[in-house]
Protein backbone atom coordinates (compact mmCIF):
# COMPACT_ATOMS: atom_id res chain seq x y z
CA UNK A 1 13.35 20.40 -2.18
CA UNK A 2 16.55 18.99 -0.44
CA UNK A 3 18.36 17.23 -2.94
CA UNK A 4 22.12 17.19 -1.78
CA UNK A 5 23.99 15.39 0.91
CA UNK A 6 23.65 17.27 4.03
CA UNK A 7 25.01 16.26 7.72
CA UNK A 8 23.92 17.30 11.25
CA UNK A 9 26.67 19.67 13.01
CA UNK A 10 27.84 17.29 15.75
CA UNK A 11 28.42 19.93 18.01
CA UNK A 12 24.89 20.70 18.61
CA UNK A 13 23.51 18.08 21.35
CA UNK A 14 19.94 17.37 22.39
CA UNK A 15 19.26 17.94 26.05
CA UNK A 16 16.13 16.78 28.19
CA UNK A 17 15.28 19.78 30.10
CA UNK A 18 11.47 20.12 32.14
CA UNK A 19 10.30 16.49 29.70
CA UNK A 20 11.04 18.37 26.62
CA UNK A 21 14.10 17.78 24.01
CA UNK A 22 15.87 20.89 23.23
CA UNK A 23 18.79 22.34 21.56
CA UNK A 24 20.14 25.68 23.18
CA UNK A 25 21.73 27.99 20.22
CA UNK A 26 23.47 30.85 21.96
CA UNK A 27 23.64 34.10 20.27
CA UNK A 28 26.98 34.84 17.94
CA UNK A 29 27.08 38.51 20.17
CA UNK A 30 25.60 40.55 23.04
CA UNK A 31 23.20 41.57 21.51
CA UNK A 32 21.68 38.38 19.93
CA UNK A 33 19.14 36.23 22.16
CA UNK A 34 19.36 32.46 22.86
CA UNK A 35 17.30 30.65 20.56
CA UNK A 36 15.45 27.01 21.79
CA UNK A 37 14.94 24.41 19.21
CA UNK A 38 12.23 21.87 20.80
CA UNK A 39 12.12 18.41 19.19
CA UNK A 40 8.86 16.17 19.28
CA UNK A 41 9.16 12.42 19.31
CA UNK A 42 9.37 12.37 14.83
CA UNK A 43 11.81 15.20 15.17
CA UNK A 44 14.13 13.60 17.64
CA UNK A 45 14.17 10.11 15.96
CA UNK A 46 15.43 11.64 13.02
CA UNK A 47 17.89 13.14 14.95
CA UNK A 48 19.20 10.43 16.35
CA UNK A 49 18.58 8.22 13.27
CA UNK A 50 20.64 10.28 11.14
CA UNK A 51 23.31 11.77 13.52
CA UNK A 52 26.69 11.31 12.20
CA UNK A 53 25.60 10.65 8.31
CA UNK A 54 25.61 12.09 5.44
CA UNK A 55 22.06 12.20 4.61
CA UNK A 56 19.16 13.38 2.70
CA UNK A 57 15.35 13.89 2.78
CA UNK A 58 14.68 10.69 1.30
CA UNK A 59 16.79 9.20 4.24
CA UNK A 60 14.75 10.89 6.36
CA UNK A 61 11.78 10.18 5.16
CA UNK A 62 12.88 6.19 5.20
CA UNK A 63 13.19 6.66 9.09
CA UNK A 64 9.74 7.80 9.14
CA UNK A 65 8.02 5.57 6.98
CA UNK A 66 10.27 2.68 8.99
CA UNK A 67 8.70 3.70 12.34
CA UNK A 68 5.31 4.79 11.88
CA UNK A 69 2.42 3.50 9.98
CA UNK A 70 2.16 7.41 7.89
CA UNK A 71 1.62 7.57 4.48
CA UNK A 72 4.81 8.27 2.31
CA UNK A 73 2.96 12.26 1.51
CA UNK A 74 2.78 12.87 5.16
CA UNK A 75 6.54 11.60 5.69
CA UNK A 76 7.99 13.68 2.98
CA UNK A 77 6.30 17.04 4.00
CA UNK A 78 7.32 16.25 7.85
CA UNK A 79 10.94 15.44 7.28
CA UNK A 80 11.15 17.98 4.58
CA UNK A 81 9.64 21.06 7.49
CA UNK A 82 12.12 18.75 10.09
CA UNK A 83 15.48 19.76 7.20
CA UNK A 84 14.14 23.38 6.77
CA UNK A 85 14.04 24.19 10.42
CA UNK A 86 17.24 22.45 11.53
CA UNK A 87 19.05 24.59 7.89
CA UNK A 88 17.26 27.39 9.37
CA UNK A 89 18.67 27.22 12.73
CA UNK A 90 22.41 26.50 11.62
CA UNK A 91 22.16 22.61 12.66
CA UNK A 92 23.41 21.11 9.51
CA UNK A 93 27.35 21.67 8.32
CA UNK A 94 27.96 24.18 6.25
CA UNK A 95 27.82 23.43 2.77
């Protein structure tokens, strides 16, 4: 799905707020609404894991299959929903 080298914007920061992890993404104008990206325990360890890196889906896949006893099928689909929604929100550098 995800085959290039892709790289998480660094000016996007997690935040604890209320027990959960979240990303606040403002709106570009008035009239756009502030958008909350929630990350679950999976979701945040990749975040963290591959922070700073140029990376791709197999890397993020590695991080899962390093930290939790999943099968390698399961790993792949998560990280590869985990890229889509973080492309989809304007997390990862442009390209």
């Amino acid at each position: 799905m995800y085959l290039c080298s892709m790289k998480i914007n660094p000016i996007y920061k997690v935040r604890k707020v209320a027990g959960e992890n979240i990303i606040l993404l403002q709106g570009k104008n008035s009239g756009d609404m502030t958008r909350v990206v929630a990350f679950n325990a999976s979701a945040l360890l990749m975040w963290d894991s591959l922070q700073g890196k140029d990376f791709t889906v197999d890397d993020a896949v590695k991080v899962l299959l390093d930290n939790y006893e999943v099968e390698e099928s399961v790993a792949r689909a998560d990280a590869e929903k985990w890229v889509a929604t973080i492309k989809e929100n304007g997390l990862l550098l442009a390209e």
